[in-house]
Protein backbone atom coordinates (compact mmCIF):
# COMPACT_ATOMS: atom_id res chain seq x y z
CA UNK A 1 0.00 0.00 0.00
CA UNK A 2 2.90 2.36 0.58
CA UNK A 3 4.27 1.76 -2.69
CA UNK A 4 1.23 2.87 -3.86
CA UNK A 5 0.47 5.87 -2.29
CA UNK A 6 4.11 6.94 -2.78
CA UNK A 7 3.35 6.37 -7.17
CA UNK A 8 0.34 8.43 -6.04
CA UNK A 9 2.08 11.40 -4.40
CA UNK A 10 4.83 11.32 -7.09
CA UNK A 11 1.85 11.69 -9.86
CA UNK A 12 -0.79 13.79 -7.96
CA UNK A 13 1.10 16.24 -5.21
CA UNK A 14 1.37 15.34 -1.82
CA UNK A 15 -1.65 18.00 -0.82
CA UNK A 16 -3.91 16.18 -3.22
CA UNK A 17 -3.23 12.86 -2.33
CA UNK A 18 -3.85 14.02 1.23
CA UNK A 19 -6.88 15.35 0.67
CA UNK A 20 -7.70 11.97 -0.93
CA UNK A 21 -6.82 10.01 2.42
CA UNK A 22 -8.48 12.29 4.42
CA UNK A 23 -11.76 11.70 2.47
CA UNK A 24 -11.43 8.25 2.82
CA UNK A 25 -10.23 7.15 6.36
CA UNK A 26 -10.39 10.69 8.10
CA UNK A 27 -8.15 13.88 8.69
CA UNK A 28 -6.33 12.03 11.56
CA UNK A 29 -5.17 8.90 9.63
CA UNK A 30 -4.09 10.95 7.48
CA UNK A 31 -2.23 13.54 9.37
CA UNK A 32 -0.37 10.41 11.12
CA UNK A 33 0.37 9.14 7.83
CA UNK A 34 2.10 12.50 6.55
CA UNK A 35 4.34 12.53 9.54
CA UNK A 36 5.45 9.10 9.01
CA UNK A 37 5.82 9.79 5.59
CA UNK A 38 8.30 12.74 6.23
CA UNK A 39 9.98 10.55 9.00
CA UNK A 40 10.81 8.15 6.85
CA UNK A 41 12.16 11.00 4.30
CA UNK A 42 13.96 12.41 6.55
CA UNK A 43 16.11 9.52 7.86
CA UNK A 44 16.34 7.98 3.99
CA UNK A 45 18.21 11.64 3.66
CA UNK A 46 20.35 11.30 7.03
CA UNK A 47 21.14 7.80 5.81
CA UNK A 48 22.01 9.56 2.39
CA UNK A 49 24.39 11.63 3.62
CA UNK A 50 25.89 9.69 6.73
CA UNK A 51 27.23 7.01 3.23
CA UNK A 52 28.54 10.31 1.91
CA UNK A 53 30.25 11.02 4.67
CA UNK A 54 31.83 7.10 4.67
CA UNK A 55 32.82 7.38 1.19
CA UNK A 56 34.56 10.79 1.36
CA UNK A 57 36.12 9.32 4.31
CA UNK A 58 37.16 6.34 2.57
CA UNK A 59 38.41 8.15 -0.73
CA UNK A 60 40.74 9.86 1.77
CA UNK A 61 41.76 6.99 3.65
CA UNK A 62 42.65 5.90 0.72
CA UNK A 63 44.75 8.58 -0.64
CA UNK A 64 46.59 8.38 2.85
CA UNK A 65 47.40 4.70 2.54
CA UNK A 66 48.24 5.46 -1.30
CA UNK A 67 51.06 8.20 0.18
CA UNK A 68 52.10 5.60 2.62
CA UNK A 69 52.95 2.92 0.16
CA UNK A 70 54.47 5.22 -2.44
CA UNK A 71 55.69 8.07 -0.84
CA UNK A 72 58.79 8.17 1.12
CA UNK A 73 58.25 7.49 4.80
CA UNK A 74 61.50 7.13 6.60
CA UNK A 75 62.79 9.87 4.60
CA UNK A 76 60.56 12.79 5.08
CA UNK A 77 61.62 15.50 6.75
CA UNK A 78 61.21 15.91 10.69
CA UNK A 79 59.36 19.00 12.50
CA UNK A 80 60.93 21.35 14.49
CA UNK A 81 60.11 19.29 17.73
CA UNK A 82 61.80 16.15 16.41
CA UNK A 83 64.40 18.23 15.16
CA UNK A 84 65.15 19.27 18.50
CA UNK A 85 65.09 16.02 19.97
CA UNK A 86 67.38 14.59 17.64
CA UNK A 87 70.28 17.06 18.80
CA UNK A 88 70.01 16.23 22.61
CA UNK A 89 71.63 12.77 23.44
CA UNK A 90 74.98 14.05 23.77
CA UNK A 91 73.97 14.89 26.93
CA UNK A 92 72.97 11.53 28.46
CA UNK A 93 74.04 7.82 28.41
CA UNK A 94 76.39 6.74 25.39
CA UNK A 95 73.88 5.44 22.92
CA UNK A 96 76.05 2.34 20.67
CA UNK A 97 74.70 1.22 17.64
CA UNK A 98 75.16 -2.00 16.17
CA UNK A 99 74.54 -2.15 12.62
CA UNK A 100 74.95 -3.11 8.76
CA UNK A 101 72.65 -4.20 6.30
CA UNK A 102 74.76 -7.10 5.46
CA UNK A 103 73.52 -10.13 7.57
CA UNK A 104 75.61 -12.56 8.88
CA UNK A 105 78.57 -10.13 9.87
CA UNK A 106 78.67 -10.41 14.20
CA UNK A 107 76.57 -8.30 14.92
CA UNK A 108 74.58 -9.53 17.74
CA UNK A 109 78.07 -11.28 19.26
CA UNK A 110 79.33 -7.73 19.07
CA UNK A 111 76.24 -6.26 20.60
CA UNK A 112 76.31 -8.85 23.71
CA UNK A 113 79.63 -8.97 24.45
CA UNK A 114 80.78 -5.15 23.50
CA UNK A 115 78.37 -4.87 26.05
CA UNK A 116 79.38 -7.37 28.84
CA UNK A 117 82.70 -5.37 27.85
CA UNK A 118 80.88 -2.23 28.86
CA UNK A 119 79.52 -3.47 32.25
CA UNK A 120 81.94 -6.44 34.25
CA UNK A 121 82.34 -5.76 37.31
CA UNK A 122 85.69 -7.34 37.30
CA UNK A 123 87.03 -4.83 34.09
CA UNK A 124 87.81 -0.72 33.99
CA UNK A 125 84.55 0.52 33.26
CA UNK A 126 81.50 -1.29 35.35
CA UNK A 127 78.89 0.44 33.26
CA UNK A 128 75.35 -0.10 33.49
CA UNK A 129 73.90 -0.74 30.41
CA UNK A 130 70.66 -1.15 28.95
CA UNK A 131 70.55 -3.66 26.16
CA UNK A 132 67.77 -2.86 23.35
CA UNK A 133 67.15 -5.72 21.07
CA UNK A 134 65.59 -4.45 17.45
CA UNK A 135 66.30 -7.25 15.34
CA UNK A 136 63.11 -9.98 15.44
CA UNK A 137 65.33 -12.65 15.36
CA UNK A 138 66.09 -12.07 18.71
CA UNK A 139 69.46 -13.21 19.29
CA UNK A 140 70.72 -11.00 21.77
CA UNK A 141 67.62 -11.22 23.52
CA UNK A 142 67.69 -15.26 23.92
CA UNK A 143 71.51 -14.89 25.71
CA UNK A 144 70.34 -11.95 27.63
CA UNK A 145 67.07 -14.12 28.53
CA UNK A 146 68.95 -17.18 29.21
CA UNK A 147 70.47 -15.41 32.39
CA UNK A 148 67.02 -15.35 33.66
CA UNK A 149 66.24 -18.89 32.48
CA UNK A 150 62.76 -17.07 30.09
CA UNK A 151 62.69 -17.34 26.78
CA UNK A 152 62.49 -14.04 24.21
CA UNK A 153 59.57 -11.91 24.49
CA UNK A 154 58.10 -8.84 22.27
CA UNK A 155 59.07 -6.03 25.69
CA UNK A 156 60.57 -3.93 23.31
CA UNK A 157 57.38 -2.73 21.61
CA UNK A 158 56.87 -1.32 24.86
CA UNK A 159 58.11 1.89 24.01
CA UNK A 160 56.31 2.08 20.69
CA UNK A 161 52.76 1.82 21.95
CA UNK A 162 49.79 3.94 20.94
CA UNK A 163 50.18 6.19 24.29
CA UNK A 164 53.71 6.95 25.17
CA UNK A 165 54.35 5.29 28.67
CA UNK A 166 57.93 5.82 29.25
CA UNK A 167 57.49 4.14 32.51
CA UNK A 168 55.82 0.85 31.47
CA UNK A 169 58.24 0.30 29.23
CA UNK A 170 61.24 1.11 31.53
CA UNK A 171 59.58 -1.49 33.96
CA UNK A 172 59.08 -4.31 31.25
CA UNK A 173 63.06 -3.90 31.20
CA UNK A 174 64.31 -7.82 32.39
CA UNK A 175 67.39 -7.50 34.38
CA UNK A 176 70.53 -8.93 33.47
CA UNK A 177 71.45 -11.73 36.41
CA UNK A 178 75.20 -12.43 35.30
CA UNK A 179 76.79 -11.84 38.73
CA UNK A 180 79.49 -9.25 36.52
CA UNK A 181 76.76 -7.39 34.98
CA UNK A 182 75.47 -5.14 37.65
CA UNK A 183 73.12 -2.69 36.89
CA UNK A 184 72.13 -3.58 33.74
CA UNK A 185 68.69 -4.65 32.20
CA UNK A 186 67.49 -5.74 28.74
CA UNK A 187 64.35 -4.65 26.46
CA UNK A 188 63.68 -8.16 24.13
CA UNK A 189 62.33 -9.01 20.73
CA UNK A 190 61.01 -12.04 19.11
CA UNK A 191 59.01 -12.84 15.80
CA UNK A 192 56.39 -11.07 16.43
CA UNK A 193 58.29 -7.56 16.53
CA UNK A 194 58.80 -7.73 12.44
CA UNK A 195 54.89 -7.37 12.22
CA UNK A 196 55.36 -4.94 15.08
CA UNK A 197 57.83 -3.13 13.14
CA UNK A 198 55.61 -2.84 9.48
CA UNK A 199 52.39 -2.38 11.40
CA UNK A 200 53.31 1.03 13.61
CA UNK A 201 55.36 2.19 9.82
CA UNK A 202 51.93 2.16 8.63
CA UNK A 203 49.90 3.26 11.44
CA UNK A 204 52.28 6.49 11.81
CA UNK A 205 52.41 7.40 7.97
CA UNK A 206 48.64 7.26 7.86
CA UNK A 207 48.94 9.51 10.89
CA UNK A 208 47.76 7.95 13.81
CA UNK A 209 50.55 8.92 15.97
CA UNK A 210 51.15 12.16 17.26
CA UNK A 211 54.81 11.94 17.80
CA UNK A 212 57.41 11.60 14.83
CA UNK A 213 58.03 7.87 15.34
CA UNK A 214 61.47 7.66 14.36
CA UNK A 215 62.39 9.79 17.50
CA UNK A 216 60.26 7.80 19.76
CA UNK A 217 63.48 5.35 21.08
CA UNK A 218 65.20 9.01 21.69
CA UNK A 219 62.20 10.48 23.52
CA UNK A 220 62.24 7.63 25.70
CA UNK A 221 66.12 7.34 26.54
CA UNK A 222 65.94 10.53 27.43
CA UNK A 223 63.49 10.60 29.61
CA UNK A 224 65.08 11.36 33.41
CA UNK A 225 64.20 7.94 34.66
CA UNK A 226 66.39 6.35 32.12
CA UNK A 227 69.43 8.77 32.40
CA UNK A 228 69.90 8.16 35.73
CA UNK A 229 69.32 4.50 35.87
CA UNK A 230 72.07 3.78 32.71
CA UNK A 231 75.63 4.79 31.36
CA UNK A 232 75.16 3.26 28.13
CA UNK A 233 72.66 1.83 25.83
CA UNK A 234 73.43 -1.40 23.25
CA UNK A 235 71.33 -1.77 20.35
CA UNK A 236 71.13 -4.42 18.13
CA UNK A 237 69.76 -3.74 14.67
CA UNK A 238 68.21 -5.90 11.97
CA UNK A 239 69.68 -6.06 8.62
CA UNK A 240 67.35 -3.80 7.06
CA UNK A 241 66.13 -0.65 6.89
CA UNK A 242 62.56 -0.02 8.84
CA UNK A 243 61.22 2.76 11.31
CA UNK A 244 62.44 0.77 14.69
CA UNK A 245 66.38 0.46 12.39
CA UNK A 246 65.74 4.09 11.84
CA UNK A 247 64.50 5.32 15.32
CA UNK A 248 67.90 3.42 16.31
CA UNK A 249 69.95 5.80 13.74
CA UNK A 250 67.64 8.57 15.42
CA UNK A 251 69.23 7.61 18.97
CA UNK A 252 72.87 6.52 17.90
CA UNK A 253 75.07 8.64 19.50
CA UNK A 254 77.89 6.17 17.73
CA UNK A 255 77.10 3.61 15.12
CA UNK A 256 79.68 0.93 14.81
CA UNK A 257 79.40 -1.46 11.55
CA UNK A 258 81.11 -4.87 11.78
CA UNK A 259 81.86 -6.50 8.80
CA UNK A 260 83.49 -9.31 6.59
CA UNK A 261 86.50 -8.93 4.83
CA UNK A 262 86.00 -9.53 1.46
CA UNK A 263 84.87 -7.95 -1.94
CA UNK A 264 81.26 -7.73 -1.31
CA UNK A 265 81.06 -6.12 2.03
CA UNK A 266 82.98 -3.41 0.85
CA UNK A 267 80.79 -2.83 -1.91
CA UNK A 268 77.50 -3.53 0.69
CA UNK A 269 79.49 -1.16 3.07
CA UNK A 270 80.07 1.84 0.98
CA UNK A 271 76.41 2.00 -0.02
CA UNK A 272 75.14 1.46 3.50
CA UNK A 273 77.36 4.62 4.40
CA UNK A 274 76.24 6.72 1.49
CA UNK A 275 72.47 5.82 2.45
CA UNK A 276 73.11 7.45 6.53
CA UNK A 277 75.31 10.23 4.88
CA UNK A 278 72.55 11.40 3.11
CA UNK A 279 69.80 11.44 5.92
CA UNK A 280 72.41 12.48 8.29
CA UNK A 281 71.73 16.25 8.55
CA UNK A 282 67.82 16.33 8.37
CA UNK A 283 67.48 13.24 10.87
CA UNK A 284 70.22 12.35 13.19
CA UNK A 285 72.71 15.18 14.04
CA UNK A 286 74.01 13.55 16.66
CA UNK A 287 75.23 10.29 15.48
CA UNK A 288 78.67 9.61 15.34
CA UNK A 289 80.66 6.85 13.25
CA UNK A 290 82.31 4.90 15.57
CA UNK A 291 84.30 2.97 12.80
CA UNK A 292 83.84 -0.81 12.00
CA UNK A 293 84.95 -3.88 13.36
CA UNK A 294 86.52 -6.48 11.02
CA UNK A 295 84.62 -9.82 12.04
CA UNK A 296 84.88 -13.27 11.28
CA UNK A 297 89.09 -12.96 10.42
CA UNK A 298 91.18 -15.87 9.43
CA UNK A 299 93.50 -15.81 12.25
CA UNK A 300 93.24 -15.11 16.22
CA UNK A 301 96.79 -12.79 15.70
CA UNK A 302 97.28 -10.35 12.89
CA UNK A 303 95.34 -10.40 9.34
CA UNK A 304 96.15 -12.13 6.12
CA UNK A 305 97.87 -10.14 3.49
CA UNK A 306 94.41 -10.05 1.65
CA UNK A 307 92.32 -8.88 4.13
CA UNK A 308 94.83 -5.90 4.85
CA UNK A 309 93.83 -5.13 1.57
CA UNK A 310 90.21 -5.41 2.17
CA UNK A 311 90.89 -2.83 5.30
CA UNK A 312 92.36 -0.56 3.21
CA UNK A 313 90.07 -0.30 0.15
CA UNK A 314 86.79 -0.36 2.50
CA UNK A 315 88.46 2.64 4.27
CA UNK A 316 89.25 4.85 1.17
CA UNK A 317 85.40 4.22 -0.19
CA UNK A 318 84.17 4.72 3.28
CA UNK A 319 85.15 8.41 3.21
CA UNK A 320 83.91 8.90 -0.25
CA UNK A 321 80.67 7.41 0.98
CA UNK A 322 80.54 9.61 4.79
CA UNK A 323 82.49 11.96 3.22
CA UNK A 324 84.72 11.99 6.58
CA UNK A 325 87.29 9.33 7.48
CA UNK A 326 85.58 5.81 8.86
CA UNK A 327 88.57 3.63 9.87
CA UNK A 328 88.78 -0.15 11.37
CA UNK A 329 89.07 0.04 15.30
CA UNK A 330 92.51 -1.68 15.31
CA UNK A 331 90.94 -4.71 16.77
CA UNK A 332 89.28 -7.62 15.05
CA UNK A 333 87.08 -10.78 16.01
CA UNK A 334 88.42 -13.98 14.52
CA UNK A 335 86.38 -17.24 13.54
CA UNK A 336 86.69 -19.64 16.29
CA UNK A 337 84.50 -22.37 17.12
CA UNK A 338 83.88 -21.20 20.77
CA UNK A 339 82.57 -18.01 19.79
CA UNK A 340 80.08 -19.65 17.42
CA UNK A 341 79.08 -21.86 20.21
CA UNK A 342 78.33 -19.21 22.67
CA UNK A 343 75.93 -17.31 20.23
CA UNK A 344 72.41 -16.89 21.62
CA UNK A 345 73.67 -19.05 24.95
CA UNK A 346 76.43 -16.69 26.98
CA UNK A 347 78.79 -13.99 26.51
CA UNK A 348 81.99 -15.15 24.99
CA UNK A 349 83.77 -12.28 26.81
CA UNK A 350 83.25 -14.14 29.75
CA UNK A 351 84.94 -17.70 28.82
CA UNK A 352 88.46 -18.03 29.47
CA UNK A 353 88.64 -21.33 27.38
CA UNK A 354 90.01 -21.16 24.08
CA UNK A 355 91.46 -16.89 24.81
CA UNK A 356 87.60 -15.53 23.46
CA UNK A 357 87.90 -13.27 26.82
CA UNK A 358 91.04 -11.94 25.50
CA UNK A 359 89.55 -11.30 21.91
CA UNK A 360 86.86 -9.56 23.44
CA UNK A 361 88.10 -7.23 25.79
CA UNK A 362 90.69 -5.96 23.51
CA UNK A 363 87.76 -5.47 21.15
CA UNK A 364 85.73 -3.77 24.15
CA UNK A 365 88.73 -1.68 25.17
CA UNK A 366 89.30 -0.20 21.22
CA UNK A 367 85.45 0.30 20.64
CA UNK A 368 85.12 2.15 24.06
CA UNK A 369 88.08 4.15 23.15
CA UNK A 370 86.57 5.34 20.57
CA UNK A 371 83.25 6.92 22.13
CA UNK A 372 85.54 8.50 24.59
CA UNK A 373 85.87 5.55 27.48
CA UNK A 374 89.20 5.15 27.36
CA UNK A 375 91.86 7.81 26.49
């Protein structure tokens, strides 16, 4: 019947159809009919327009998503508040970066045991250090666990929540229970944190975060709690480039790059350098190369005459690439069995058997010379 009248109102005029229902079932029905005939209109129209509102909303959702995937995220330039931020952390603990895009190069056995270097009780420095574990295949973080007999979790996310809690995440810091690592706790990662790491990339370039991601790890080390509880921080990076390897950058107050020596890691090397040289000045001021570490050596004493030569031309392209000089500590980390052994179980630095102590802490004492530990 509504159908109907409708076909009759679009023909005749509402006021004449009106009239018509009036005549027939009375001035009341009909006046009750009207209104629930303009009801209806009315919310057909609000229903109109609230799938307007959806679809704008989704044409520029979309557009947003299409800038994330295309545009350049990491890259873009910071405000003036992360701008600020990035120029601070000479001012509080030592901030060591880990890094290279090359995998396989030492980097998490020179993350753990640079940093067991960093805090023995037993050696010059007895620094407290806070380990920060950004690679998902959690390495560091299963020999940093094993002291406390867990196994890896996803803390480190912690400080990349929706709402910054600088606290929370400085509590979900594990502590280190070697008895010659006072003092010093550990943020862990596991699988999960690559999703982690893709997901908050995302969620920031479609702007759903208020802060400038990529200084989020720098807000939170320098929050006052931190400072005073630490000397140094130890991260360990992935071997690629994403916003939690960048946010590390963002912190670094000295990036050290261990690395093979061969043909290919030069090559690898010099473009990983030119990539940070050309970010440096927009995104993190403060970082300082510490130099690399020549890993994975032929022999415990001395170098081979060809990997002298490797030193030598990764050095000269290194300062093409930086565009200052970025030279070899002096100290270098051999292939031995024991070391290999210890990965992802203890700290090699703390094994007398086989002289991996000794390799270690001269390792230790070069990198710390260079951020200024040792004069």
């Amino acid at each position: 019947m509504l159908e109907t009248i409708q076909k009759l109102i679009a023909d005749n005029g509402l006021v004449d159809v009106l009239q018509l229902i009036a005549g027939v079932f009375g001035a009341g029905w009909a006046a009750g009919w009207a209104l629930r005939w303009l009801w209806n209109r009315a919310a057909v129209a609000k229903a109109r327009e609230r799938a307007a509102t959806a679809k704008a909303a989704l044409a520029e959702d979309r557009e947003k998503l299409h800038r994330a995937l295309t545009g350049k995220v990491l890259t873009r330039e910071p405000n003036d508040v992360a701008r600020r931020l990035g120029g601070t952390l000479q001012q509080g603990p030592k901030v060591v970066v880990i890094c290279n895009l090359k995998g396989g190069v030492g980097k998490t056995t020179l993350a753990a045991n640079f940093g067991a270097y960093l805090a023995d009780t037993n050696g010059p420095l007895k620094q407290r250090v806070l380990f920060i574990d950004l690679d998902f295949q959690g390495s560091l973080s299963a020999t940093l666990a094993n002291t406390i007999n867990e196994r890896p979790r996803n803390r480190v996310v912690s400080i990349y929540e929706d709402h910054y809690q600088p606290m929370l995440a400085l509590n979900q810091a594990q502590p280190v229970t070697h008895e010659r690592m006072q003092g010093c706790r550990f943020l862990d990662a596991d699988t999960r944190l690559a999703v982690d790491d893709e997901r908050l990339k995302y969620r920031w370039a479609l702007g759903e975060f208020e802060d400038d991601m990529r200084y989020r790890l720098t807000r939170f080390l320098q929050e006052p709690q931190v400072r005073s509880a630490f000397d140094a921080v130890v991260i360990d990076c992935p071997p690629r480039d994403s916003l939690l390897t960048y946010s590390a950058y963002a912190a670094a107050t000295h990036v050290f790059v261990p690395t093979r020596l061969d043909r290919l890691s030069t090559a690898s090397n010099t473009l990983f350098l030119a990539s940070l040289a050309q970010e440096k000045a927009p995104l993190w001021p403060s970082m300082r190369m510490g130099g690399f570490i020549a890993s994975m050596t032929k022999q415990s004493t001395g170098l081979t005459e060809k990997e002298s030569v490797h030193i030598s031309d990764t050095e000269r392209a290194a300062l093409d690439a930086w565009g200052e000089p970025v030279t070899f500590v002096g100290a270098h980390v051999p292939t031995k069995v024991a070391i290999a052994d210890s990965a992802g179980l203890s700290f090699a630095y703390f094994d007398a058997n086989d002289g991996t102590d000794t390799i270690f802490s001269g390792v230790g004492e070069a990198m710390a010379r260079r951020i200024g530990y040792v004069p």
